[in-house]
N, C-alpha and C. Protein backbone atom coordinates (compact mmCIF):
# COMPACT_ATOMS: atom_id res chain seq x y z
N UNK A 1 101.95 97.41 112.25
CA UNK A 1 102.61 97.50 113.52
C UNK A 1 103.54 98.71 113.52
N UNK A 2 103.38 99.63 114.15
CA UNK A 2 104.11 100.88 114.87
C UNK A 2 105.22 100.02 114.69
N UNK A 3 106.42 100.50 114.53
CA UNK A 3 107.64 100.22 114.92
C UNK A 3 108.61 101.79 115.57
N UNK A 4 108.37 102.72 115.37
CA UNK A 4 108.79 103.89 116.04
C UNK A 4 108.00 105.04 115.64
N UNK A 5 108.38 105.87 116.94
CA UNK A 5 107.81 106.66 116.95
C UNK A 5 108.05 108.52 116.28
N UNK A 6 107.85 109.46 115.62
CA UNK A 6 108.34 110.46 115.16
C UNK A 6 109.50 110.98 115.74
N UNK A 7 109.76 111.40 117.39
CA UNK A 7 110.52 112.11 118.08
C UNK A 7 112.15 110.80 117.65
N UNK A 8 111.91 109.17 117.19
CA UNK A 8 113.39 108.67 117.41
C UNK A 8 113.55 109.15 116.20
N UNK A 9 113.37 109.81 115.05
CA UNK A 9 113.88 109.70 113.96
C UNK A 9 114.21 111.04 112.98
N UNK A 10 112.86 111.89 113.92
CA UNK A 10 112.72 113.23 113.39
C UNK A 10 113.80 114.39 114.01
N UNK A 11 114.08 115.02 113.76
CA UNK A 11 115.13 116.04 114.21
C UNK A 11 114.70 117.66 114.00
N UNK A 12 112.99 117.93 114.27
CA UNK A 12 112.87 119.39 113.46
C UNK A 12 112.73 119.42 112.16
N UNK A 13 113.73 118.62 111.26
CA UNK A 13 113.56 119.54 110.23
C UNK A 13 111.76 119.77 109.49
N UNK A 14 111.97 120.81 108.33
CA UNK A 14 110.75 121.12 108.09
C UNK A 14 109.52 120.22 106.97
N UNK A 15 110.26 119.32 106.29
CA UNK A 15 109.74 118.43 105.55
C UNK A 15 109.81 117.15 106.09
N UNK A 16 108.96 115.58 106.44
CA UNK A 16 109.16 114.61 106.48
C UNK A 16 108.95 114.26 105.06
N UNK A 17 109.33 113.20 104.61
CA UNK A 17 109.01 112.47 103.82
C UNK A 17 108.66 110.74 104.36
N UNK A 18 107.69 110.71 104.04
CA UNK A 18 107.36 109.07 104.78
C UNK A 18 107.25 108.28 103.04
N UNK A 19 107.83 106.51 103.58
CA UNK A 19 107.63 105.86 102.64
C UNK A 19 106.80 104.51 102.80
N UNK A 20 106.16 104.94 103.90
CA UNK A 20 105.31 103.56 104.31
C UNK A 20 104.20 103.59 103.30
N UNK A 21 103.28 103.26 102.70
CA UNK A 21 102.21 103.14 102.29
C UNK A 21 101.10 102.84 102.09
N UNK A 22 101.21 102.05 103.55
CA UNK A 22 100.36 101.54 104.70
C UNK A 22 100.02 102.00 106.08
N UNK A 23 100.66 103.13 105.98
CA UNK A 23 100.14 103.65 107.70
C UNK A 23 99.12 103.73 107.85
N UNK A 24 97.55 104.03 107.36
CA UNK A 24 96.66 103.74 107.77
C UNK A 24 96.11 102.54 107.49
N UNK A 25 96.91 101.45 107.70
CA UNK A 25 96.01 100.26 107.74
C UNK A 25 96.76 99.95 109.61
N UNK A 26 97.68 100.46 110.15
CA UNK A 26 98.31 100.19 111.39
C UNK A 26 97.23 100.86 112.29
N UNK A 27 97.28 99.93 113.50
CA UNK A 27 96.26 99.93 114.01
C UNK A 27 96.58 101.43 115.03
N UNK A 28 97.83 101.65 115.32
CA UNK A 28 98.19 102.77 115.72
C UNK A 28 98.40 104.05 114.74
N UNK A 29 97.25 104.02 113.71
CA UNK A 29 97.58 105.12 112.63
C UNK A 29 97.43 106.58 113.30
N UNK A 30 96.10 106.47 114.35
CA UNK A 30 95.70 107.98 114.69
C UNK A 30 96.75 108.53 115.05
N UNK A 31 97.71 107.98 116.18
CA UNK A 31 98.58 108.54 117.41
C UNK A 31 99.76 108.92 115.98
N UNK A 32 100.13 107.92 115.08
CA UNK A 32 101.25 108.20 113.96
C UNK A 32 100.87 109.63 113.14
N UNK A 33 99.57 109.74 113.22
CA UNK A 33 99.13 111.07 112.05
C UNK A 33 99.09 111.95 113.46
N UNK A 34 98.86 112.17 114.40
CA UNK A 34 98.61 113.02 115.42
C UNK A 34 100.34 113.52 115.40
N UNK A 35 101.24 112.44 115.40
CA UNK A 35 102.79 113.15 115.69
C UNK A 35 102.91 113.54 114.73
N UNK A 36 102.52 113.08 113.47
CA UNK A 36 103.17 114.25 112.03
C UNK A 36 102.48 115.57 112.34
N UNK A 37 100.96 115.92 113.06
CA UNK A 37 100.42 117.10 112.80
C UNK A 37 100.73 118.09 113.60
N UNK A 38 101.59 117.11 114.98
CA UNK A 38 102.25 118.42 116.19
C UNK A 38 103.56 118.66 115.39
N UNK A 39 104.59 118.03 114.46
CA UNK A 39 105.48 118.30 114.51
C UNK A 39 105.60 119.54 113.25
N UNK A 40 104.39 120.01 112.92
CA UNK A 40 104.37 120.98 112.03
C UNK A 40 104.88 121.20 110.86
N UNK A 41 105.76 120.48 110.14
CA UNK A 41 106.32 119.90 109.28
C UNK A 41 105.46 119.27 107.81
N UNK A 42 105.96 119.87 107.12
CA UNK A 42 105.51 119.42 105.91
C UNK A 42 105.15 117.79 105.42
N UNK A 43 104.60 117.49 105.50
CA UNK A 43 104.43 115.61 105.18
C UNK A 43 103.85 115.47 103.76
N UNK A 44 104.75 114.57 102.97
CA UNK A 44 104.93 113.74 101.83
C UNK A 44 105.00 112.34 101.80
N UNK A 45 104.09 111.76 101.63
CA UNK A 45 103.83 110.47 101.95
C UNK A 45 104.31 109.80 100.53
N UNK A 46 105.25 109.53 100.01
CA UNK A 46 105.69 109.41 98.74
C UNK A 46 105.50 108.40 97.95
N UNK A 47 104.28 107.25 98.68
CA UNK A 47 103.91 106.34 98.39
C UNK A 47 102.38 106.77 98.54
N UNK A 48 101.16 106.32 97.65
CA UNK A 48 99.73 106.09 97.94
C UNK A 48 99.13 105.47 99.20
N UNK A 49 98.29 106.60 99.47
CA UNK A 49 97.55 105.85 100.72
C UNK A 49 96.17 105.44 100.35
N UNK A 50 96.22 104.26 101.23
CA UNK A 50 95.40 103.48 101.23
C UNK A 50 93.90 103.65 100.93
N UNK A 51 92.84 104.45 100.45
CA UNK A 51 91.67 105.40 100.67
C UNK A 51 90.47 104.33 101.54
N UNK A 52 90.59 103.06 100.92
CA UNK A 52 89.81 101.99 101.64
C UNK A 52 89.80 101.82 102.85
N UNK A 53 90.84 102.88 103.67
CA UNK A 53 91.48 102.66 105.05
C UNK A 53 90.43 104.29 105.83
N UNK A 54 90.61 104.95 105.12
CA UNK A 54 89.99 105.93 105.57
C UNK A 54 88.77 105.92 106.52
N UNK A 55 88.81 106.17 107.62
CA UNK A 55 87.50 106.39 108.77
C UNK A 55 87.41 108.05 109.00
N UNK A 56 86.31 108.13 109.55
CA UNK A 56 85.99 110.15 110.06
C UNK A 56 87.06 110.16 110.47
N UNK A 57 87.79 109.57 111.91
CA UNK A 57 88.73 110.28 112.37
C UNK A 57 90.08 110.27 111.47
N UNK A 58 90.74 109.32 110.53
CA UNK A 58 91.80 109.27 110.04
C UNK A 58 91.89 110.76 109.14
N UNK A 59 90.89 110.98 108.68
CA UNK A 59 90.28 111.97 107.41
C UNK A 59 90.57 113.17 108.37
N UNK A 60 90.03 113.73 109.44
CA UNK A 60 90.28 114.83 109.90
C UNK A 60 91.40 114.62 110.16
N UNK A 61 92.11 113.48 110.67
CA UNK A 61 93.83 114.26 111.16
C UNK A 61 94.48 114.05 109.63
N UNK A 62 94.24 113.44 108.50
CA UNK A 62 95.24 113.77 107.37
C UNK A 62 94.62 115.21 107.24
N UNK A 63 93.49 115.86 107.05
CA UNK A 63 93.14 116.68 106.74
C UNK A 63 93.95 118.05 107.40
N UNK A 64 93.78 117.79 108.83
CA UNK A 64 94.95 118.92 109.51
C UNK A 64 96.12 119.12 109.51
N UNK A 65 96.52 117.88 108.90
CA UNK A 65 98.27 118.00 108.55
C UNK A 65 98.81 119.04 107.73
N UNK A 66 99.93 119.43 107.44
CA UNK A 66 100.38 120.37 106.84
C UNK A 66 101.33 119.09 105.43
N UNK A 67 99.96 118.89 104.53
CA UNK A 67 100.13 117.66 103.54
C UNK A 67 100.67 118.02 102.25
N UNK A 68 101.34 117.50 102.00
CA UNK A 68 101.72 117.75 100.14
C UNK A 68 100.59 116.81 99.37
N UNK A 69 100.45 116.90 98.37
CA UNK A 69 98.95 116.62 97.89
C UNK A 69 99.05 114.94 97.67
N UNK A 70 98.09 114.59 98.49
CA UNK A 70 98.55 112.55 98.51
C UNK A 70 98.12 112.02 97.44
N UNK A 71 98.66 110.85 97.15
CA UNK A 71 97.55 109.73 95.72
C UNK A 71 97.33 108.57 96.60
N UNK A 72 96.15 108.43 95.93
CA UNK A 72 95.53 106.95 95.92
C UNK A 72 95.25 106.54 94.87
N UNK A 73 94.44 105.50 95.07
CA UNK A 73 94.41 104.66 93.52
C UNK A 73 92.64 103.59 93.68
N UNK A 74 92.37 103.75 92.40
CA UNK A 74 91.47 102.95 92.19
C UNK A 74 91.69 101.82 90.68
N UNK A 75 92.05 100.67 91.47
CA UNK A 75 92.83 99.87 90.41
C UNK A 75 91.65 98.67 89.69
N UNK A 76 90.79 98.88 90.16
CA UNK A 76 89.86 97.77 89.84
C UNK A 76 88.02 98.16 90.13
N UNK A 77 87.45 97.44 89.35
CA UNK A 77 86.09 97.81 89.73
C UNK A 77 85.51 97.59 90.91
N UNK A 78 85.91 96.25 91.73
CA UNK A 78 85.37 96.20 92.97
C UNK A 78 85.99 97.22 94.19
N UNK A 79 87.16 97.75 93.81
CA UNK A 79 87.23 99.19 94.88
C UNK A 79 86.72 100.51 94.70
N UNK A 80 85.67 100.64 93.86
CA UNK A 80 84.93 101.71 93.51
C UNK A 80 84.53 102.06 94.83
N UNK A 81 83.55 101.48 95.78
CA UNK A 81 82.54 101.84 96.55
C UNK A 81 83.23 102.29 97.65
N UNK A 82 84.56 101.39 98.19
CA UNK A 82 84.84 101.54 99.14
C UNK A 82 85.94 102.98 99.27
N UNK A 83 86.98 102.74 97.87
CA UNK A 83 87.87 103.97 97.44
C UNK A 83 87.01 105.26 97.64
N UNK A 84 86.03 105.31 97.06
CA UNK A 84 84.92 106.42 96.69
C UNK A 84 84.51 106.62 98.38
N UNK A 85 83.93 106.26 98.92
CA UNK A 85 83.60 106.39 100.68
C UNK A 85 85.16 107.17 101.30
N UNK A 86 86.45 106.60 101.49
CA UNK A 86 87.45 107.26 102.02
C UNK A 86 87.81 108.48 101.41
N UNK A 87 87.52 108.70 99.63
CA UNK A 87 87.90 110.12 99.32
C UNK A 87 86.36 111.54 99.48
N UNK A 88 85.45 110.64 99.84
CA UNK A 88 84.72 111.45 100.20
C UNK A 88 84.59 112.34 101.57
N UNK A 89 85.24 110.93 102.17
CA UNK A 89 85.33 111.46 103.86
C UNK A 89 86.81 112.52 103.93
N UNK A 90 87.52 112.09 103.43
CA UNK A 90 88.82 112.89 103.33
C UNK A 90 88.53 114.24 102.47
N UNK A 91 88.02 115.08 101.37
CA UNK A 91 87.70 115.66 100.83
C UNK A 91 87.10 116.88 101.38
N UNK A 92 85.60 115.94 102.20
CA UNK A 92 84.60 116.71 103.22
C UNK A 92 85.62 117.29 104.15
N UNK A 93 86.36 116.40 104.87
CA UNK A 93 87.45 116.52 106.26
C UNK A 93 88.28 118.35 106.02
N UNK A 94 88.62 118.12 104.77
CA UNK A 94 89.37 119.23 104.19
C UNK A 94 88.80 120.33 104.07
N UNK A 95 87.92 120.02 103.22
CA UNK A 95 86.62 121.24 103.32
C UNK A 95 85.84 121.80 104.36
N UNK A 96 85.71 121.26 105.22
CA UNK A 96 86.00 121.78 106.85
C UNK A 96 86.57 122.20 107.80
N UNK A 97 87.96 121.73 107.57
CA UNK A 97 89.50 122.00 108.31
C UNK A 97 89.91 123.29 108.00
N UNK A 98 90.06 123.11 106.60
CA UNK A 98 90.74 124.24 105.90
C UNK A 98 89.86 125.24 104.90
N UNK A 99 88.90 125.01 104.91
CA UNK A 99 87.52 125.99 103.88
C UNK A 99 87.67 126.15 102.83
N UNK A 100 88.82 125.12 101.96
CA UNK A 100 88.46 125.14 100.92
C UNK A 100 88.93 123.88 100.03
N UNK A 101 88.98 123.60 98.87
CA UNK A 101 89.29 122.51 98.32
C UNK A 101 89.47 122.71 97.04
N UNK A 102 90.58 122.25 96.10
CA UNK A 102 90.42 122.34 94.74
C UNK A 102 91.21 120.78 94.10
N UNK A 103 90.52 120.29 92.95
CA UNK A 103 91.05 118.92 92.52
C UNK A 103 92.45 118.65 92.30
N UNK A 104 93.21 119.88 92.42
CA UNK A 104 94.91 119.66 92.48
C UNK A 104 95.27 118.70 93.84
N UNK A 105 94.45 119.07 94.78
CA UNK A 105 94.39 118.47 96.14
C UNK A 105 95.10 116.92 96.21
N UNK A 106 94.28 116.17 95.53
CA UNK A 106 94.43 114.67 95.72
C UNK A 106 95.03 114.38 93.97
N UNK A 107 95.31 113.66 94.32
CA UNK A 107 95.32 112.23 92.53
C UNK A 107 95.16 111.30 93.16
N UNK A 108 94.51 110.29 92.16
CA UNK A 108 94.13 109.06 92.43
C UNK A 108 94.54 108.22 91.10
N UNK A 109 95.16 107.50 91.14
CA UNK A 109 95.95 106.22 90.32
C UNK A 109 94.49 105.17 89.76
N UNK A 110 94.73 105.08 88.61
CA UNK A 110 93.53 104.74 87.82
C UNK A 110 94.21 103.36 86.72
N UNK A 111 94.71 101.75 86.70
CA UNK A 111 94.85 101.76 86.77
C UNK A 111 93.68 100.90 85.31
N UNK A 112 94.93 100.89 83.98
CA UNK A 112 93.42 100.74 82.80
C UNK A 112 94.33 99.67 81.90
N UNK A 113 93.51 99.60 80.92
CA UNK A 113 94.03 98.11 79.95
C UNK A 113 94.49 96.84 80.56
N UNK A 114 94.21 96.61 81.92
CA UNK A 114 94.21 95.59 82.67
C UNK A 114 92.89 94.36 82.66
N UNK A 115 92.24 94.11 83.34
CA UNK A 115 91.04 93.72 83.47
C UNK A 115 89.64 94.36 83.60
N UNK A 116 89.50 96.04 82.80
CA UNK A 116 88.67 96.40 82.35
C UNK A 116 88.66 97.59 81.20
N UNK A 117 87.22 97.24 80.76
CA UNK A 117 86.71 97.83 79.01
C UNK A 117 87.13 99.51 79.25
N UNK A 118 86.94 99.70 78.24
CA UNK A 118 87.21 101.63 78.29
C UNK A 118 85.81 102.27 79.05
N UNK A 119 84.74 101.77 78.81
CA UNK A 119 83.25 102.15 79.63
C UNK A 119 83.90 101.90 81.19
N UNK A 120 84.58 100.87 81.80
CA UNK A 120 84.31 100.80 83.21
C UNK A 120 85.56 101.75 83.20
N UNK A 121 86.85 101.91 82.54
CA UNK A 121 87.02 102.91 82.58
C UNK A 121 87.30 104.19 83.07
N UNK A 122 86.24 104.62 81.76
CA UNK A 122 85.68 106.05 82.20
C UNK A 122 84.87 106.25 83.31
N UNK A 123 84.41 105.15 83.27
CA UNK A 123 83.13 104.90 84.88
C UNK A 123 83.91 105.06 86.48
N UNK A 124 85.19 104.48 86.48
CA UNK A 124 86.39 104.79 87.75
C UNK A 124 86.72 106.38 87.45
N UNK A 125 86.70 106.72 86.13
CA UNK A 125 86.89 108.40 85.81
C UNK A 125 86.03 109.07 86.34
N UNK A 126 84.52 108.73 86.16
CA UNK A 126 83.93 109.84 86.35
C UNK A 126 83.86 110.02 88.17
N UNK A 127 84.03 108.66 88.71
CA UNK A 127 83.72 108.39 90.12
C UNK A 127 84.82 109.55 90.61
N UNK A 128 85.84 109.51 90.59
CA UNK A 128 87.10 110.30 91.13
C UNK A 128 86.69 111.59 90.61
N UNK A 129 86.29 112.17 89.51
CA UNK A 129 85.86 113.40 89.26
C UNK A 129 84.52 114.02 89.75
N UNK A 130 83.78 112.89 90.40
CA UNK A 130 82.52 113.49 91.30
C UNK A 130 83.22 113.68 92.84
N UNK A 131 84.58 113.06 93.45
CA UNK A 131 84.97 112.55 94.46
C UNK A 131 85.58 114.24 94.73
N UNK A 132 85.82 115.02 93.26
CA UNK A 132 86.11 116.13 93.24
C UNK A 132 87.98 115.84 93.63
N UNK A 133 88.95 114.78 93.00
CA UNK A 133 90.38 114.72 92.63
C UNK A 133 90.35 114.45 91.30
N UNK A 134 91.26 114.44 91.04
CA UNK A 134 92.34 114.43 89.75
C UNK A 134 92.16 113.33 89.51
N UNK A 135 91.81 112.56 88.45
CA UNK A 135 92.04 111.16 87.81
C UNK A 135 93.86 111.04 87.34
N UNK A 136 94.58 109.71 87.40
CA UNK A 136 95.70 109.80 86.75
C UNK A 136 95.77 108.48 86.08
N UNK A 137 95.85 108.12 85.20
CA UNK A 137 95.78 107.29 84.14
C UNK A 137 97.31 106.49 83.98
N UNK A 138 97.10 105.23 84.34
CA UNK A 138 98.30 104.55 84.75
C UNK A 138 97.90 102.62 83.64
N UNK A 139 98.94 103.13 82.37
CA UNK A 139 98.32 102.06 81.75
C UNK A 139 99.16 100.93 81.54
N UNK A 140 98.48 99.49 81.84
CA UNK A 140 99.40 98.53 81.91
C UNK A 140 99.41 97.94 80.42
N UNK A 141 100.82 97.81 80.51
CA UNK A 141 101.38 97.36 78.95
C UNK A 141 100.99 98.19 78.01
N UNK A 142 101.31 99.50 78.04
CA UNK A 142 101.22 100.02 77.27
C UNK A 142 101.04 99.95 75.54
N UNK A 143 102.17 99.12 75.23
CA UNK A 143 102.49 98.81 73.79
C UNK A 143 100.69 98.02 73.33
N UNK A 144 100.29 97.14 74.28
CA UNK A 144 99.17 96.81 73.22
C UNK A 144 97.49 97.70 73.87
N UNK A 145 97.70 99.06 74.66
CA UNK A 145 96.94 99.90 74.91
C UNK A 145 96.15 100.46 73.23
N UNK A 146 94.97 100.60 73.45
CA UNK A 146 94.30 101.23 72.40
C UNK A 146 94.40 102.67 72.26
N UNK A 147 94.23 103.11 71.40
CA UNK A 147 94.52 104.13 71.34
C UNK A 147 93.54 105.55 72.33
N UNK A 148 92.72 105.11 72.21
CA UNK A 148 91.62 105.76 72.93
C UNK A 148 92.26 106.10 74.74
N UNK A 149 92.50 104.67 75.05
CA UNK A 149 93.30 104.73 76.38
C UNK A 149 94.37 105.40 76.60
N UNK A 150 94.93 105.63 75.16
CA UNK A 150 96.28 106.85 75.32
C UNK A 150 96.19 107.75 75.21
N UNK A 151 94.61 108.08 74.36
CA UNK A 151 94.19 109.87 74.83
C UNK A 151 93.42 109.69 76.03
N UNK A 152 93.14 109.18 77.00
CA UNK A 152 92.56 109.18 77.92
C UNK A 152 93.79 109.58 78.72
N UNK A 153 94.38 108.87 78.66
CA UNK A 153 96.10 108.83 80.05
C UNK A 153 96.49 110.59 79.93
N UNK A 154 96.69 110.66 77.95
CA UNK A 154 96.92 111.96 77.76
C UNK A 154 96.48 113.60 78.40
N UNK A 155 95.10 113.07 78.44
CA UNK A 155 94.29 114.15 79.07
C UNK A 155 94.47 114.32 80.05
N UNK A 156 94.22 113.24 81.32
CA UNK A 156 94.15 113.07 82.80
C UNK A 156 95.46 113.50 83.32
N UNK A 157 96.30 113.18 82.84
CA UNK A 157 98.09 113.46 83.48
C UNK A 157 98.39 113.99 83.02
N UNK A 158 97.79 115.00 82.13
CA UNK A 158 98.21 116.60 82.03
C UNK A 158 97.71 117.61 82.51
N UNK A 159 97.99 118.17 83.84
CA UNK A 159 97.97 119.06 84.77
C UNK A 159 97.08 120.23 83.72
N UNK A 160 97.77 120.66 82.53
CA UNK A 160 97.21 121.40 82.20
C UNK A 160 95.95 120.71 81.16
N UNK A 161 96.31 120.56 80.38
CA UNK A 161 95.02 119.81 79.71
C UNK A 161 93.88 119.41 80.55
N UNK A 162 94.22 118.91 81.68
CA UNK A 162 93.23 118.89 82.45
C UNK A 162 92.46 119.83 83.37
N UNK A 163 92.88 120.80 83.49
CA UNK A 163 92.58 122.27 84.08
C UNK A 163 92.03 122.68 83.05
N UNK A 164 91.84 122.55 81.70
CA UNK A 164 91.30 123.82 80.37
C UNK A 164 89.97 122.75 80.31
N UNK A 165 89.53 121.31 80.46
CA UNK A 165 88.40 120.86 80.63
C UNK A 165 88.84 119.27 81.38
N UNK A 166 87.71 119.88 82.28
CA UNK A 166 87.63 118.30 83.04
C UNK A 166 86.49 117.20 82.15
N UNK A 167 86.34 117.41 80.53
CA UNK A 167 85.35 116.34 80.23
C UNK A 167 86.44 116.06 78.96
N UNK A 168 86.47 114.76 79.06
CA UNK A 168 87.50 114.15 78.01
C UNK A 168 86.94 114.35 76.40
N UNK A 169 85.67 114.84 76.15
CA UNK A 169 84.54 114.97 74.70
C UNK A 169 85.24 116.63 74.71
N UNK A 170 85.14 117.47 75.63
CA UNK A 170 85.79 118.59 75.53
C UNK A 170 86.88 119.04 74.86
N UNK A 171 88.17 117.54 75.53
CA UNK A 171 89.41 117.73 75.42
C UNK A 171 89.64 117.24 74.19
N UNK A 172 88.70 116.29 73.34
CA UNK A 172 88.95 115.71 72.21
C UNK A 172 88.92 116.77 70.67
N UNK A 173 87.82 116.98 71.34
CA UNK A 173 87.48 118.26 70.54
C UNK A 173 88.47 119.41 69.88
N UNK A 174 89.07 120.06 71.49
CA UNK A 174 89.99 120.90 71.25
C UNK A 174 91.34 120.27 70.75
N UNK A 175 91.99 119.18 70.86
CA UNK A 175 93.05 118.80 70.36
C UNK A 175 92.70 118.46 69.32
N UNK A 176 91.35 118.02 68.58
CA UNK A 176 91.41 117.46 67.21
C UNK A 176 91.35 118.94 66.16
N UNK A 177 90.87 120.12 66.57
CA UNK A 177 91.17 121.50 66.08
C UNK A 177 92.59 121.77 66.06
N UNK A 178 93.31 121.77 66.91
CA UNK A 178 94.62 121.99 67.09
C UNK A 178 95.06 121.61 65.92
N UNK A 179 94.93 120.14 66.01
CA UNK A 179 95.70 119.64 64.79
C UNK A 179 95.94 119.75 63.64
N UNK A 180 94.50 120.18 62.60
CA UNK A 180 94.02 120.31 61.88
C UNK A 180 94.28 121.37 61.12
């Protein structure tokens, strides 16, 4: 539910920061992303959006916004299909809007040592890396995480490590030389 509109709250300045993390599940999302994209203003949605929410039209107006780079999340195996459909449409949207795209673009919250094996995993990994974003490796309870899962987190949420190879057999490789 809308509860107000940009003009009661906004004043010009050049950055919003929004903390809803649900605006596109409100049924008035278009008209809400249409006022962030007239008001020209930088938008930071500082919470994850929804990707399961994503339709053509939501995707072209996040896409035209003047966006700081959003996260979503794929926390479980049964939101593969649907997560994967909204970052595709959003991705394409971009790559049309703006002519170009690079995986700094998005992150997506990956969400591991919970209720699945290191195979399903890497399997939510590779999905987000065909989706063409950033995997980010978000591990619950760390302390009894395997180790494998902590070079996984390692790789993915390092901006750079992850820029020198997007294949984790790559990245293993080169850090086990390093060491040595």
């Amino acid at each position: 539910m809308k509860v107000a509109d940009l003009d009661q709250f906004w004043r010009g300045q050049g950055n919003i920061c929004l903390s809803d993390p649900n605006i596109l599940a409100c049924k008035d999302a278009p008209e809400l992303l249409k006022q962030l994209i007239d008001s020209r203003a930088k938008i930071d949605f500082n919470q994850g959006l929804d990707a399961r929410l994503i339709t053509e039209e939501k995707a072209e107006l996040l896409a035209s916004m003047n966006l700081k780079a959003p996260h979503f999340a794929m926390d479980s195996m049964k939101s593969i299909e649907p997560v994967k459909r909204g970052l595709e449409l959003y991705v394409d949207a971009c790559k049309r809007i703006k002519g170009k795209w690079n995986w700094r673009n998005a992150k997506v919250f990956c969400l591991t040592n919970f209720d699945t094996t290191h195979e399903e995993d890497m399997e939510r990994i590779r999905i987000i890396q065909e989706c063409e974003c950033q995997p980010y490796v978000m591990i619950y309870n760390k302390k009894s995480a395997p180790p494998v899962t902590r070079r996984l987190q390692r790789w993915t949420n390092s901006t750079i490590a992850y820029a020198k190879t997007q294949n984790i057999n790559e990245y293993q490789r080169y850090t086990y030389k390093a060491v040595i």
